[in-house]
PDBML (XML) file of the C-alpha atoms, coordinates in Angstrom:
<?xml version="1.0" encoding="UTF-8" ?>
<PDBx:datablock datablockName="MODEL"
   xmlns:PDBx="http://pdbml.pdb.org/schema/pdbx-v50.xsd"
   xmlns:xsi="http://www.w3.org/2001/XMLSchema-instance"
   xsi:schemaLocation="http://pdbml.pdb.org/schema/pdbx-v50.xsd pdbx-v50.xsd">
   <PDBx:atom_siteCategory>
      <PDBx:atom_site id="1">
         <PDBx:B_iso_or_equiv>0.00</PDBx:B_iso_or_equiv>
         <PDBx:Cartn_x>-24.801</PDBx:Cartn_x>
         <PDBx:Cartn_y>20.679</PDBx:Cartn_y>
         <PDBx:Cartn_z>-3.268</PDBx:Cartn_z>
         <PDBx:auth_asym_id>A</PDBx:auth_asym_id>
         <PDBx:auth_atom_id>CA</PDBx:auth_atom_id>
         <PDBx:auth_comp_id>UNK</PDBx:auth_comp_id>
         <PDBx:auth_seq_id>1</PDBx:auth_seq_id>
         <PDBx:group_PDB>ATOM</PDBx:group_PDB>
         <PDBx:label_alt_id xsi:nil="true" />
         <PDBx:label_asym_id>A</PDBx:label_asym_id>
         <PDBx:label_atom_id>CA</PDBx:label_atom_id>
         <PDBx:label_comp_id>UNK</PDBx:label_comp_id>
         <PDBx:label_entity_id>1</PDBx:label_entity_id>
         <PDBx:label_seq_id>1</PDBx:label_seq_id>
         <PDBx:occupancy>1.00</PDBx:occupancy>
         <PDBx:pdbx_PDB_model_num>1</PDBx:pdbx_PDB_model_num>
         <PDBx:type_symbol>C</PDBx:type_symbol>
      </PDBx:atom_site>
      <PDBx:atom_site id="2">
         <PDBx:B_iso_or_equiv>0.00</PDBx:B_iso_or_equiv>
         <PDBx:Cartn_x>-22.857</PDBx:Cartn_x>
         <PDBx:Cartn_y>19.903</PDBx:Cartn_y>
         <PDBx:Cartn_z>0.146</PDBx:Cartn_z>
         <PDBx:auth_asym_id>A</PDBx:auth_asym_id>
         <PDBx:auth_atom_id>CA</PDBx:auth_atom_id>
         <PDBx:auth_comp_id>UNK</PDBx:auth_comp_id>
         <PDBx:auth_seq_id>2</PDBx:auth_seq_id>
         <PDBx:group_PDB>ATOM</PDBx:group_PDB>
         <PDBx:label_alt_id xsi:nil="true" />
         <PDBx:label_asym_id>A</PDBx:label_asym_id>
         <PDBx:label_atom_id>CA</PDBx:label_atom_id>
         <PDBx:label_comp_id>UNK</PDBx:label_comp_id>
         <PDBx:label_entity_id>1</PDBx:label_entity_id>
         <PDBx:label_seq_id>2</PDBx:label_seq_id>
         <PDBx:occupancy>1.00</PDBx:occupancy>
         <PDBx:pdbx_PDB_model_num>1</PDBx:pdbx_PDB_model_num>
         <PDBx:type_symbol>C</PDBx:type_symbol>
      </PDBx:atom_site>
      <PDBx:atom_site id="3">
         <PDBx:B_iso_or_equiv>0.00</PDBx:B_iso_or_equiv>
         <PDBx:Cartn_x>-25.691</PDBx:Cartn_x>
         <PDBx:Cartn_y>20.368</PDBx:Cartn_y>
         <PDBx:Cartn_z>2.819</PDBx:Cartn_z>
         <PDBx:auth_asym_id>A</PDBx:auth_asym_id>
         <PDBx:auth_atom_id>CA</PDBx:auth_atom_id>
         <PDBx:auth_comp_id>UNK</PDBx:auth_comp_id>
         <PDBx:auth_seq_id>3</PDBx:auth_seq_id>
         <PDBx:group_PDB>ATOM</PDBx:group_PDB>
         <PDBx:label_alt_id xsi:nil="true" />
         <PDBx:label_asym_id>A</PDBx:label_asym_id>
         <PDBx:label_atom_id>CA</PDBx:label_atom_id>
         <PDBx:label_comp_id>UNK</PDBx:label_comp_id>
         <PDBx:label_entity_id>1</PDBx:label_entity_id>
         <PDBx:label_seq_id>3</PDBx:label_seq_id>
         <PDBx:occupancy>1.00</PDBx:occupancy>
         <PDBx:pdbx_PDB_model_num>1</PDBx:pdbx_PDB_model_num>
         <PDBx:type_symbol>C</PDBx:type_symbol>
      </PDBx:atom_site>
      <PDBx:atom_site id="4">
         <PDBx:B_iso_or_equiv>0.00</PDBx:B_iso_or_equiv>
         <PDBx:Cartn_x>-23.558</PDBx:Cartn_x>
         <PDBx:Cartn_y>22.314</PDBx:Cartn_y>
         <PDBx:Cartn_z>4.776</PDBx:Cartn_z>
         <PDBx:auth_asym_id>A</PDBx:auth_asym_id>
         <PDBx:auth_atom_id>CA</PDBx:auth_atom_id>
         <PDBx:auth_comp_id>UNK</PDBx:auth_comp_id>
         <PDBx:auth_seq_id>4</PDBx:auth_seq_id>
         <PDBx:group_PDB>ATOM</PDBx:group_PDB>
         <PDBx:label_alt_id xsi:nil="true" />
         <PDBx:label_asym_id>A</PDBx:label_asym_id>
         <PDBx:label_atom_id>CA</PDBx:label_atom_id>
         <PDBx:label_comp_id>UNK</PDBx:label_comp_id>
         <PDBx:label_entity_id>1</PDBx:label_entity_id>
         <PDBx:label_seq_id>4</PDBx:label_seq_id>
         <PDBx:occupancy>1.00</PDBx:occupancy>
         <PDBx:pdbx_PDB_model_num>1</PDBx:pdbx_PDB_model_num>
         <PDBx:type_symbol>C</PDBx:type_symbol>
      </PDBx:atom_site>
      <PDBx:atom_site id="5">
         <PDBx:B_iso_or_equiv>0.00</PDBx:B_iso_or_equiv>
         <PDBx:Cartn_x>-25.276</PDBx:Cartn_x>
         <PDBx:Cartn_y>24.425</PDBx:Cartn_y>
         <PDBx:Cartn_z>7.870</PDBx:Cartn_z>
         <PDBx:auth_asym_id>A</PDBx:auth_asym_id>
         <PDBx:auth_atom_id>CA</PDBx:auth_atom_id>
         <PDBx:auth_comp_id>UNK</PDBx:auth_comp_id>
         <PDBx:auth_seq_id>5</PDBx:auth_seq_id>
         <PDBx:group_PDB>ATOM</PDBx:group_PDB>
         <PDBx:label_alt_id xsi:nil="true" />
         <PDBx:label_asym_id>A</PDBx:label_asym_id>
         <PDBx:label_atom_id>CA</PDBx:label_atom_id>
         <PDBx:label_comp_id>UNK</PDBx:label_comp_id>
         <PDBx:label_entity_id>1</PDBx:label_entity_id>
         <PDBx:label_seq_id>5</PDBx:label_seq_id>
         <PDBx:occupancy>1.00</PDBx:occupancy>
         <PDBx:pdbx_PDB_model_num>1</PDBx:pdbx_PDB_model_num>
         <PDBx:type_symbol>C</PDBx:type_symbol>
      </PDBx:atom_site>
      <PDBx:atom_site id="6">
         <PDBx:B_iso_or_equiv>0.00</PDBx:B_iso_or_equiv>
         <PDBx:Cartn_x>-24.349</PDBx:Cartn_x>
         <PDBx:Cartn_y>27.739</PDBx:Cartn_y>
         <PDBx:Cartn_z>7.897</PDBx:Cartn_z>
         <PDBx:auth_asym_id>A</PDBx:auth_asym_id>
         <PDBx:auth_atom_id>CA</PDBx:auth_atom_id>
         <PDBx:auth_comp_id>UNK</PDBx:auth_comp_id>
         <PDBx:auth_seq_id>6</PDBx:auth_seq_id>
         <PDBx:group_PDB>ATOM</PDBx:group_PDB>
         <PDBx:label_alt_id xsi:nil="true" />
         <PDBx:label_asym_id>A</PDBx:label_asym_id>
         <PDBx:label_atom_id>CA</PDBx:label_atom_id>
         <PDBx:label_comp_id>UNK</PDBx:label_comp_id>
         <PDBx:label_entity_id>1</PDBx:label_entity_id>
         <PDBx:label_seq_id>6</PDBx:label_seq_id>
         <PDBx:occupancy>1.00</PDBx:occupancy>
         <PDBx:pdbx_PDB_model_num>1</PDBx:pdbx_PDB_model_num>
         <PDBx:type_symbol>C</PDBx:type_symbol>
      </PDBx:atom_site>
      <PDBx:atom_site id="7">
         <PDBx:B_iso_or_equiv>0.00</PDBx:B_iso_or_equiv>
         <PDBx:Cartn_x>-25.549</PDBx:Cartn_x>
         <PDBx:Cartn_y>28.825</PDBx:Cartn_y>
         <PDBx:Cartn_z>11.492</PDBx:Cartn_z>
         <PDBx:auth_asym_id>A</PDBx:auth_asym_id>
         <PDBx:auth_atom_id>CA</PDBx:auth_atom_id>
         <PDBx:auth_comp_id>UNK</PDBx:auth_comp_id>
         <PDBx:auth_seq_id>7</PDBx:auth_seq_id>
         <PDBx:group_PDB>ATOM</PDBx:group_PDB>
         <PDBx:label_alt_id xsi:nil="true" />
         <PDBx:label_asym_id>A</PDBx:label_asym_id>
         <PDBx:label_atom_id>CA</PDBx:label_atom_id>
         <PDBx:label_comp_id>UNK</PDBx:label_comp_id>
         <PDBx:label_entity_id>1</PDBx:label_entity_id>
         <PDBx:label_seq_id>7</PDBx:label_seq_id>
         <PDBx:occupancy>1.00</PDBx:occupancy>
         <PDBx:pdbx_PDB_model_num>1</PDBx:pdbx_PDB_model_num>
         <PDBx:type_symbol>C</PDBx:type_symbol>
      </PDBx:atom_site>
      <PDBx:atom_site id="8">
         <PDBx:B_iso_or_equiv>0.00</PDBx:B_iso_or_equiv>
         <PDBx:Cartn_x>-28.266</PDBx:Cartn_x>
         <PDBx:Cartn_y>26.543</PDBx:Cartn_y>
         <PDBx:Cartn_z>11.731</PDBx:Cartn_z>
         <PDBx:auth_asym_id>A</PDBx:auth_asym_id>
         <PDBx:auth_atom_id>CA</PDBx:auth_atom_id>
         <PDBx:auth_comp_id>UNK</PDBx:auth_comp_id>
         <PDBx:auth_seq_id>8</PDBx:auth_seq_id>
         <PDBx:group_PDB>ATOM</PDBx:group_PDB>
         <PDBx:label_alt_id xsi:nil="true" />
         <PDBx:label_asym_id>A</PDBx:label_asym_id>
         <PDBx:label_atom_id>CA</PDBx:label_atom_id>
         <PDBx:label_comp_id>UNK</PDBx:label_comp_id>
         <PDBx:label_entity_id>1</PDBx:label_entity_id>
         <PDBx:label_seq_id>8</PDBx:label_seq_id>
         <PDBx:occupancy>1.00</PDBx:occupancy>
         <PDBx:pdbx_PDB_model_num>1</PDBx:pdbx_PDB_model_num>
         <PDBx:type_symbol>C</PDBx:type_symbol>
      </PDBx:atom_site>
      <PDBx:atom_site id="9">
         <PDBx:B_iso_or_equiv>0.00</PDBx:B_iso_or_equiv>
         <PDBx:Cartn_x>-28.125</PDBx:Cartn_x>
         <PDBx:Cartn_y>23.164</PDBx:Cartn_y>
         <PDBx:Cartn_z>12.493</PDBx:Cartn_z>
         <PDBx:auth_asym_id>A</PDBx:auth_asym_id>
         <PDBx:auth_atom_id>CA</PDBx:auth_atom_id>
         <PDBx:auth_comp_id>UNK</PDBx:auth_comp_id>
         <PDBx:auth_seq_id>9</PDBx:auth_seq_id>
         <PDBx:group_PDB>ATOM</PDBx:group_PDB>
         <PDBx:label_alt_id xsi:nil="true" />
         <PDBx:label_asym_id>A</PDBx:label_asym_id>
         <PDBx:label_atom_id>CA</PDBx:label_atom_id>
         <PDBx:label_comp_id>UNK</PDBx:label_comp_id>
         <PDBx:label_entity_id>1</PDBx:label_entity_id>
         <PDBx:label_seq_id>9</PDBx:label_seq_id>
         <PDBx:occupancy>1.00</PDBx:occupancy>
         <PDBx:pdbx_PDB_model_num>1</PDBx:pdbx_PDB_model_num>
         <PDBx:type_symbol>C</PDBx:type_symbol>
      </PDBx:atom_site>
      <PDBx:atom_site id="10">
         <PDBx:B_iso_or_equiv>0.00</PDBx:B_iso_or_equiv>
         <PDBx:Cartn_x>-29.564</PDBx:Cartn_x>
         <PDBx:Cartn_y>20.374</PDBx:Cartn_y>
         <PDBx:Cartn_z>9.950</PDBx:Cartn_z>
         <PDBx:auth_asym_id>A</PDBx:auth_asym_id>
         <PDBx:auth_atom_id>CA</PDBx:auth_atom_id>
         <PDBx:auth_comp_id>UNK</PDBx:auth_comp_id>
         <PDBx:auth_seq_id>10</PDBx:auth_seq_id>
         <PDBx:group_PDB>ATOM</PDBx:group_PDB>
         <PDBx:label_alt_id xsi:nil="true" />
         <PDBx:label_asym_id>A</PDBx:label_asym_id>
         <PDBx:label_atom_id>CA</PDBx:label_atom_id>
         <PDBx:label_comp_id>UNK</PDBx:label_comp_id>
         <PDBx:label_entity_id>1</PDBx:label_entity_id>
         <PDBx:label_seq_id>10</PDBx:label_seq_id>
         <PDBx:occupancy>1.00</PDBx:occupancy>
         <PDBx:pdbx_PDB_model_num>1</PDBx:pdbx_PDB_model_num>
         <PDBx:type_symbol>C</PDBx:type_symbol>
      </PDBx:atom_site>
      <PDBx:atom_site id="11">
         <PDBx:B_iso_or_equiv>0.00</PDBx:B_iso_or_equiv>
         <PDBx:Cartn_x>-30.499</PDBx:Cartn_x>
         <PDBx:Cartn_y>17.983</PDBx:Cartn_y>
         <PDBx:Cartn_z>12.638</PDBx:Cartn_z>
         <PDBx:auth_asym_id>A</PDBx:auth_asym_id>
         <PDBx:auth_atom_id>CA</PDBx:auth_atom_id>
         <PDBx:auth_comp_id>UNK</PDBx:auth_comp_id>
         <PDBx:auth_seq_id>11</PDBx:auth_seq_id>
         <PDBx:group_PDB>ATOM</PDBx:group_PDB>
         <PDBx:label_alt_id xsi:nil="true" />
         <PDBx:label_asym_id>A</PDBx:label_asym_id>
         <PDBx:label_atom_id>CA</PDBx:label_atom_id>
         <PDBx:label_comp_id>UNK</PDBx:label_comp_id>
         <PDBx:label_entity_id>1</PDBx:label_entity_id>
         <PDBx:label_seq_id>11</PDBx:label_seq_id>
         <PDBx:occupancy>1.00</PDBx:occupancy>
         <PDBx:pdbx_PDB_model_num>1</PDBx:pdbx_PDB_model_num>
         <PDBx:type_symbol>C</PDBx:type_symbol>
      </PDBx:atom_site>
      <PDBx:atom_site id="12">
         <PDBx:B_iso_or_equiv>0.00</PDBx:B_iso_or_equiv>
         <PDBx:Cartn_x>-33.067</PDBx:Cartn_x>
         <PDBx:Cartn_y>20.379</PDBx:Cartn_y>
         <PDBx:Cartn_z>13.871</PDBx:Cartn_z>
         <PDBx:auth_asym_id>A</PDBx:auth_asym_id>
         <PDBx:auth_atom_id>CA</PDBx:auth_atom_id>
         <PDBx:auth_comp_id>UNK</PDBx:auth_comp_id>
         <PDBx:auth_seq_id>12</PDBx:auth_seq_id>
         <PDBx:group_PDB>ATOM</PDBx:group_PDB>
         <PDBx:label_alt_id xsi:nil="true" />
         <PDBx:label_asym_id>A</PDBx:label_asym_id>
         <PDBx:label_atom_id>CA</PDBx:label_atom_id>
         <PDBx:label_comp_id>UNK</PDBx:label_comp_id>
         <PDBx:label_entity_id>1</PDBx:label_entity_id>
         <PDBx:label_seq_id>12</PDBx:label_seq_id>
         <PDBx:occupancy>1.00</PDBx:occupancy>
         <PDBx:pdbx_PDB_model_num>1</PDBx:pdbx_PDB_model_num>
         <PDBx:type_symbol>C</PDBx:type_symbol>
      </PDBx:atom_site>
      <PDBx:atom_site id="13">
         <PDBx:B_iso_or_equiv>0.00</PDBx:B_iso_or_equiv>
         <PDBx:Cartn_x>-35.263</PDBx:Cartn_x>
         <PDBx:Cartn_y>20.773</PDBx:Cartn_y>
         <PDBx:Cartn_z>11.031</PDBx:Cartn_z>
         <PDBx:auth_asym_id>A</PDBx:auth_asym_id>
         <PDBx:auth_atom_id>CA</PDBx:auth_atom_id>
         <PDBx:auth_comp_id>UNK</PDBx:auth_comp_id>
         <PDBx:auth_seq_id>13</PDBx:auth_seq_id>
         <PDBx:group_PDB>ATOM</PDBx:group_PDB>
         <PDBx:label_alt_id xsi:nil="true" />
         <PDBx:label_asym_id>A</PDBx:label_asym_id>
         <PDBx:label_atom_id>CA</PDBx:label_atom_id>
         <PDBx:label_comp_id>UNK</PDBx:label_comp_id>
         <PDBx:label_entity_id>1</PDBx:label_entity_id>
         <PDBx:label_seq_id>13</PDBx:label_seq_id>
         <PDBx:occupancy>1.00</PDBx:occupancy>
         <PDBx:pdbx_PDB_model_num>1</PDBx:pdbx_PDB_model_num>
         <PDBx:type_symbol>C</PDBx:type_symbol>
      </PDBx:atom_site>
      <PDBx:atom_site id="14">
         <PDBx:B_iso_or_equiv>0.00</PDBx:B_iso_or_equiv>
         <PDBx:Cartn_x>-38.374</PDBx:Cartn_x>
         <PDBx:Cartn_y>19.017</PDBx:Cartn_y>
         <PDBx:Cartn_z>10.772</PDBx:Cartn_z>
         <PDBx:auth_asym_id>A</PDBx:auth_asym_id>
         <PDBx:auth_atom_id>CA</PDBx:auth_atom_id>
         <PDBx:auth_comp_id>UNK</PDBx:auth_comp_id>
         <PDBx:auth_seq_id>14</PDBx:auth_seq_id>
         <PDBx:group_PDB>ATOM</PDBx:group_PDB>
         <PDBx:label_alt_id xsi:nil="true" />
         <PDBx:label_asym_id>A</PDBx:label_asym_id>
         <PDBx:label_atom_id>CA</PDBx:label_atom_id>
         <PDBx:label_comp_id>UNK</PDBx:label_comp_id>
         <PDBx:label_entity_id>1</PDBx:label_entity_id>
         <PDBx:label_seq_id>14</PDBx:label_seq_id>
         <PDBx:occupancy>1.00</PDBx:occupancy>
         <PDBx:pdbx_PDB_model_num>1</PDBx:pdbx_PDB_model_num>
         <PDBx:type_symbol>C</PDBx:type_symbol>
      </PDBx:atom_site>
      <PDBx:atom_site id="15">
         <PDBx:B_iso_or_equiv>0.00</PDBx:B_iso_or_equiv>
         <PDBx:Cartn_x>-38.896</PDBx:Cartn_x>
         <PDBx:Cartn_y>15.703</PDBx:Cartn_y>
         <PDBx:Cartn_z>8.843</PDBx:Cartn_z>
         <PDBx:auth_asym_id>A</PDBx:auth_asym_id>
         <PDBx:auth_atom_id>CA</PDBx:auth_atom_id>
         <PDBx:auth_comp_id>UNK</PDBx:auth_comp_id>
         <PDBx:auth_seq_id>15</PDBx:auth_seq_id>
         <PDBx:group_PDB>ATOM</PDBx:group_PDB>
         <PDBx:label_alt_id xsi:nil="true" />
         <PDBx:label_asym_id>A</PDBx:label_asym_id>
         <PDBx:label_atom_id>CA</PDBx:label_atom_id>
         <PDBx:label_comp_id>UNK</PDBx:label_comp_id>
         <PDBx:label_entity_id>1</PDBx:label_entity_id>
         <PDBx:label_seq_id>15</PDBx:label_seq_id>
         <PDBx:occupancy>1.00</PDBx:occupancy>
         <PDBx:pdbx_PDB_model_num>1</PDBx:pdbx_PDB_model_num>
         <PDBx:type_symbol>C</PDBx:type_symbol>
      </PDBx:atom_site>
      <PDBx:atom_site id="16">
         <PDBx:B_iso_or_equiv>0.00</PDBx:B_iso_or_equiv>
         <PDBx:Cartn_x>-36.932</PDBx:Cartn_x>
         <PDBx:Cartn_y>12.745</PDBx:Cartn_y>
         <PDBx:Cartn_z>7.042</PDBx:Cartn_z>
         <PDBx:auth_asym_id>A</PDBx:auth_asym_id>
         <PDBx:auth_atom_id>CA</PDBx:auth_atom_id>
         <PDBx:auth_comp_id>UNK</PDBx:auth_comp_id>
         <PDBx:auth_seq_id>16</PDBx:auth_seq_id>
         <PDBx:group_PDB>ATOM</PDBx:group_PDB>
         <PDBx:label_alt_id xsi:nil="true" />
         <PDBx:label_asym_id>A</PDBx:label_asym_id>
         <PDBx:label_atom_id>CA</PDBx:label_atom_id>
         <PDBx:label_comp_id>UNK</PDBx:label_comp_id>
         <PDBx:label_entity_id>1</PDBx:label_entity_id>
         <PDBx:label_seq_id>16</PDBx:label_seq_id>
         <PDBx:occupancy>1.00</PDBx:occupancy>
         <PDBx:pdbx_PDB_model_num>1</PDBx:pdbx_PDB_model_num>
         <PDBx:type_symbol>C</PDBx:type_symbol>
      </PDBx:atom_site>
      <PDBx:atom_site id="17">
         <PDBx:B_iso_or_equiv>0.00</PDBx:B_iso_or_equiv>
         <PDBx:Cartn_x>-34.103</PDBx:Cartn_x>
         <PDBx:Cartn_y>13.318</PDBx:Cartn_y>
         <PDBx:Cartn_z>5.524</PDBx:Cartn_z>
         <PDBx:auth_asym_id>A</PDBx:auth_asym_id>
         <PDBx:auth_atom_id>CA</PDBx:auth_atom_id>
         <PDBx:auth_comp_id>UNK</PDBx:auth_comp_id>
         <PDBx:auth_seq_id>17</PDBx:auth_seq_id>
         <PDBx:group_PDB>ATOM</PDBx:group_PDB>
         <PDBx:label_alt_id xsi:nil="true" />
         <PDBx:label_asym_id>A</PDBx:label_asym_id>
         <PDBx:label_atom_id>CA</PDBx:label_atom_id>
         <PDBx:label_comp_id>UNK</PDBx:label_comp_id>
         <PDBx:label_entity_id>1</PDBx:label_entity_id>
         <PDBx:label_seq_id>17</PDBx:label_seq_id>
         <PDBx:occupancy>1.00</PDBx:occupancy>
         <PDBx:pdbx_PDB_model_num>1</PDBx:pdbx_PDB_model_num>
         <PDBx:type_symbol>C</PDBx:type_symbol>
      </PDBx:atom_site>
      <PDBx:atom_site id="18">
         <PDBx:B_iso_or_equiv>0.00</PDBx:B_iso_or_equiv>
         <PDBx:Cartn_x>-35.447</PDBx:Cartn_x>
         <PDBx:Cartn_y>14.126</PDBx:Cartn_y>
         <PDBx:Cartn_z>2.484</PDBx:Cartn_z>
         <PDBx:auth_asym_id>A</PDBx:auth_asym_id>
         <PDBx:auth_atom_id>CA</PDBx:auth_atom_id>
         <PDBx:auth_comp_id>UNK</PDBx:auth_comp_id>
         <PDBx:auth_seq_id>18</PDBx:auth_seq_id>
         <PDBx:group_PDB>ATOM</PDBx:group_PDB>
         <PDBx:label_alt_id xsi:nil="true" />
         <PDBx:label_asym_id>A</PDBx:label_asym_id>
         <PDBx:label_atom_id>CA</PDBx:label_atom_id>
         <PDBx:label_comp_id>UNK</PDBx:label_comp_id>
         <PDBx:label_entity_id>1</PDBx:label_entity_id>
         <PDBx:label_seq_id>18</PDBx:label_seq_id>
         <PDBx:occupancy>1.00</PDBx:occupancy>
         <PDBx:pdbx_PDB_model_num>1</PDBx:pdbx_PDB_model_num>
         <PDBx:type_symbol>C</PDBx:type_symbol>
      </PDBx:atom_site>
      <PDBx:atom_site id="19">
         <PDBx:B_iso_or_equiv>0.00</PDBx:B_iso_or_equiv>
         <PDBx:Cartn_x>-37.047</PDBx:Cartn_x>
         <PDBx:Cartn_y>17.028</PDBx:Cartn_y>
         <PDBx:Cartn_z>4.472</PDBx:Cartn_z>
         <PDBx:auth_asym_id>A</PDBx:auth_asym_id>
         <PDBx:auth_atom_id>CA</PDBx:auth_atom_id>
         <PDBx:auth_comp_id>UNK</PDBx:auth_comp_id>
         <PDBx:auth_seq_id>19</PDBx:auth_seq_id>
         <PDBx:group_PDB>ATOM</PDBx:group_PDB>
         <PDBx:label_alt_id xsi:nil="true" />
         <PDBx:label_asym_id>A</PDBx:label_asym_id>
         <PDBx:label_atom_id>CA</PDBx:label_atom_id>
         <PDBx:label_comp_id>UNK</PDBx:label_comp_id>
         <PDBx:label_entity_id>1</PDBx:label_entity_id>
         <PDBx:label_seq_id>19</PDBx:label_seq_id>
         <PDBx:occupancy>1.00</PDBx:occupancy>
         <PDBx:pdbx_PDB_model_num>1</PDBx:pdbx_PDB_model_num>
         <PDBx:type_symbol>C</PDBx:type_symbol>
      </PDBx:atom_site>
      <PDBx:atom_site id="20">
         <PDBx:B_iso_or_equiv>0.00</PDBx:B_iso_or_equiv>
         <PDBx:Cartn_x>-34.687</PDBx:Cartn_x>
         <PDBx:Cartn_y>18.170</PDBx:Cartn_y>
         <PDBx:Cartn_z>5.938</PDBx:Cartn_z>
         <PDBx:auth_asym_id>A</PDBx:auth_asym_id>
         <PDBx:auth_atom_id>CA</PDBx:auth_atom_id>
         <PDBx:auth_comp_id>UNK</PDBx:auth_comp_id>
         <PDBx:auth_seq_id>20</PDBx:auth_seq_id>
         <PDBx:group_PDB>ATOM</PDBx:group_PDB>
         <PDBx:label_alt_id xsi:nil="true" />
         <PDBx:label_asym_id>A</PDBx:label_asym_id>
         <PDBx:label_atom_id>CA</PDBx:label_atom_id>
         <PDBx:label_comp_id>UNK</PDBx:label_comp_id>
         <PDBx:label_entity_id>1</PDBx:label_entity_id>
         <PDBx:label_seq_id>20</PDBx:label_seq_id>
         <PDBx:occupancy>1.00</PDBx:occupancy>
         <PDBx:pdbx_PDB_model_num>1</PDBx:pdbx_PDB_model_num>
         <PDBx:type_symbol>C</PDBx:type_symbol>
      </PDBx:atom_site>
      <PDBx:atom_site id="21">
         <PDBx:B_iso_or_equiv>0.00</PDBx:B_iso_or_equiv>
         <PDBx:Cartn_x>-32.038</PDBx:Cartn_x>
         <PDBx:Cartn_y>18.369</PDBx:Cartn_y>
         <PDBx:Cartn_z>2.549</PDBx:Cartn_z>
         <PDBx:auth_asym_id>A</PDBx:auth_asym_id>
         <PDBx:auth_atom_id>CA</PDBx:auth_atom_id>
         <PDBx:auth_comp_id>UNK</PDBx:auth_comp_id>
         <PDBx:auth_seq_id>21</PDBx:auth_seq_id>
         <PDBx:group_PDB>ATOM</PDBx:group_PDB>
         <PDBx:label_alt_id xsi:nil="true" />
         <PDBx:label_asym_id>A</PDBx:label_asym_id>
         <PDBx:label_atom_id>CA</PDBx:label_atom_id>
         <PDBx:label_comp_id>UNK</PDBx:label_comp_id>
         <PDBx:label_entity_id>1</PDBx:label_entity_id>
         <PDBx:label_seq_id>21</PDBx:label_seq_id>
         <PDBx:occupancy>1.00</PDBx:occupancy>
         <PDBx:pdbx_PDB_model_num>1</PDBx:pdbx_PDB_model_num>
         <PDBx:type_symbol>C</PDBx:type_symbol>
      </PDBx:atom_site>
      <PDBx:atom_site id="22">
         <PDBx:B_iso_or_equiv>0.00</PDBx:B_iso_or_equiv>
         <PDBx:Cartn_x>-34.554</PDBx:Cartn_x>
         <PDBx:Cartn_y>19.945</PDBx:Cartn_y>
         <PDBx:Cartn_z>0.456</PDBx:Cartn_z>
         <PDBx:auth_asym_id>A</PDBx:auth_asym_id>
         <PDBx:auth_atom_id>CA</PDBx:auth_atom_id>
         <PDBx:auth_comp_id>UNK</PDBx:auth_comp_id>
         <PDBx:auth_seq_id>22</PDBx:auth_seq_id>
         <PDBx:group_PDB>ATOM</PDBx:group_PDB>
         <PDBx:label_alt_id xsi:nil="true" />
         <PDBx:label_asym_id>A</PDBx:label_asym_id>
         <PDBx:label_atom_id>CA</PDBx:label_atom_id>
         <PDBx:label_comp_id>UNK</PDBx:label_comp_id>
         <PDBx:label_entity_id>1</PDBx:label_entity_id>
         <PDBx:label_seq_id>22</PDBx:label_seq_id>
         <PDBx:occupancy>1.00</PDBx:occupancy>
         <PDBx:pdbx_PDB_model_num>1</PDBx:pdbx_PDB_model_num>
         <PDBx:type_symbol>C</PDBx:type_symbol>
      </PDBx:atom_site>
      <PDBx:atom_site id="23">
         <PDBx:B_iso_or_equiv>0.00</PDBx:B_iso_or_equiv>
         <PDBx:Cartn_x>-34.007</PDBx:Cartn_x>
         <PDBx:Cartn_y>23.420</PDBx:Cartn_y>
         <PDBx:Cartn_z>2.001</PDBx:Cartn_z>
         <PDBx:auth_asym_id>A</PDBx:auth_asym_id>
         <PDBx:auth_atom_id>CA</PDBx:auth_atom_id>
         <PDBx:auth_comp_id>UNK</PDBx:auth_comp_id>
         <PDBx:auth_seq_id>23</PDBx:auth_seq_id>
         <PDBx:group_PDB>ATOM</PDBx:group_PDB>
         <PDBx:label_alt_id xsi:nil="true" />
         <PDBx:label_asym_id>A</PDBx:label_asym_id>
         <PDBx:label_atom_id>CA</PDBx:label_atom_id>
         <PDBx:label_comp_id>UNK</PDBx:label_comp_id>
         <PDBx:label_entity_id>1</PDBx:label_entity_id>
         <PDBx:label_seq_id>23</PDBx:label_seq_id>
         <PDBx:occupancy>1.00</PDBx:occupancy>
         <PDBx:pdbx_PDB_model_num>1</PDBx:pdbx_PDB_model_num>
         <PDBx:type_symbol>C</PDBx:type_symbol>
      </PDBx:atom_site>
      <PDBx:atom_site id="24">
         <PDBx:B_iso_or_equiv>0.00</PDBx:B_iso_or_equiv>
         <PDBx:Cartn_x>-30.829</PDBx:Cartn_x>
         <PDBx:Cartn_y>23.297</PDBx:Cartn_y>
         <PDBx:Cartn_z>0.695</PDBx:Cartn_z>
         <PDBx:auth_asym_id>A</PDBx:auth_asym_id>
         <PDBx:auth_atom_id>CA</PDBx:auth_atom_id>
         <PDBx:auth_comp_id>UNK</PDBx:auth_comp_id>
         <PDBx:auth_seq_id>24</PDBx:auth_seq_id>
         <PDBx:group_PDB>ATOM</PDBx:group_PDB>
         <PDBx:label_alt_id xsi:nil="true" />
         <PDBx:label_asym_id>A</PDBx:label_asym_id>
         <PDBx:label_atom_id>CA</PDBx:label_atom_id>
         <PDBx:label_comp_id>UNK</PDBx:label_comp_id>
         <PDBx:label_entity_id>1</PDBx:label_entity_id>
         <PDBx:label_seq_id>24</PDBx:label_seq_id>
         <PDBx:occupancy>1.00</PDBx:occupancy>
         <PDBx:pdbx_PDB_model_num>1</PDBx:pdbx_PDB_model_num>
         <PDBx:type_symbol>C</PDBx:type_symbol>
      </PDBx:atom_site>
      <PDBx:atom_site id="25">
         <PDBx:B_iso_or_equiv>0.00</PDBx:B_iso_or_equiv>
         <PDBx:Cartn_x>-31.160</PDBx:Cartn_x>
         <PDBx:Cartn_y>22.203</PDBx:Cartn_y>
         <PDBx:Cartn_z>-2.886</PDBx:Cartn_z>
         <PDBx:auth_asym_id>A</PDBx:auth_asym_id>
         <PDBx:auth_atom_id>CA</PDBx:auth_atom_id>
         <PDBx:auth_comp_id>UNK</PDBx:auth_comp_id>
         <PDBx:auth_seq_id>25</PDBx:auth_seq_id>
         <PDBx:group_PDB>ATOM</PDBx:group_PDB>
         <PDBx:label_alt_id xsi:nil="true" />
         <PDBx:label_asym_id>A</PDBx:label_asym_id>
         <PDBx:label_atom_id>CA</PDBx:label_atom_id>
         <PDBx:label_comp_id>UNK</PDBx:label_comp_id>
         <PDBx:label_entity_id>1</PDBx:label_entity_id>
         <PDBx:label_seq_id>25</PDBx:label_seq_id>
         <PDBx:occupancy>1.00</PDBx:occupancy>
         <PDBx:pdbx_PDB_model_num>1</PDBx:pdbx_PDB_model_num>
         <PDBx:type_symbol>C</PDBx:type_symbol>
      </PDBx:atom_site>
   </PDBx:atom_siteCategory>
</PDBx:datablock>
C-alpha cells in the first residue's frame, strides 16, 4: 500500500519504522 497520510502525519507516530507503517497495512 502507499503509506500515504491522510490528515495525520506519519512522522509523528510512535516507534521504528516498522511501527509506524503497520497502521497502514
Amino acid at each position: 500500500r502507499p503509506a500515504v497520510e491522510a490528515g495525520e502525519k506519519l512522522g509523528y507516530l510512535p516507534g521504528d519504522m516498522k511501527d509506524k507503517v503497520d497502521p497502514y497495512m
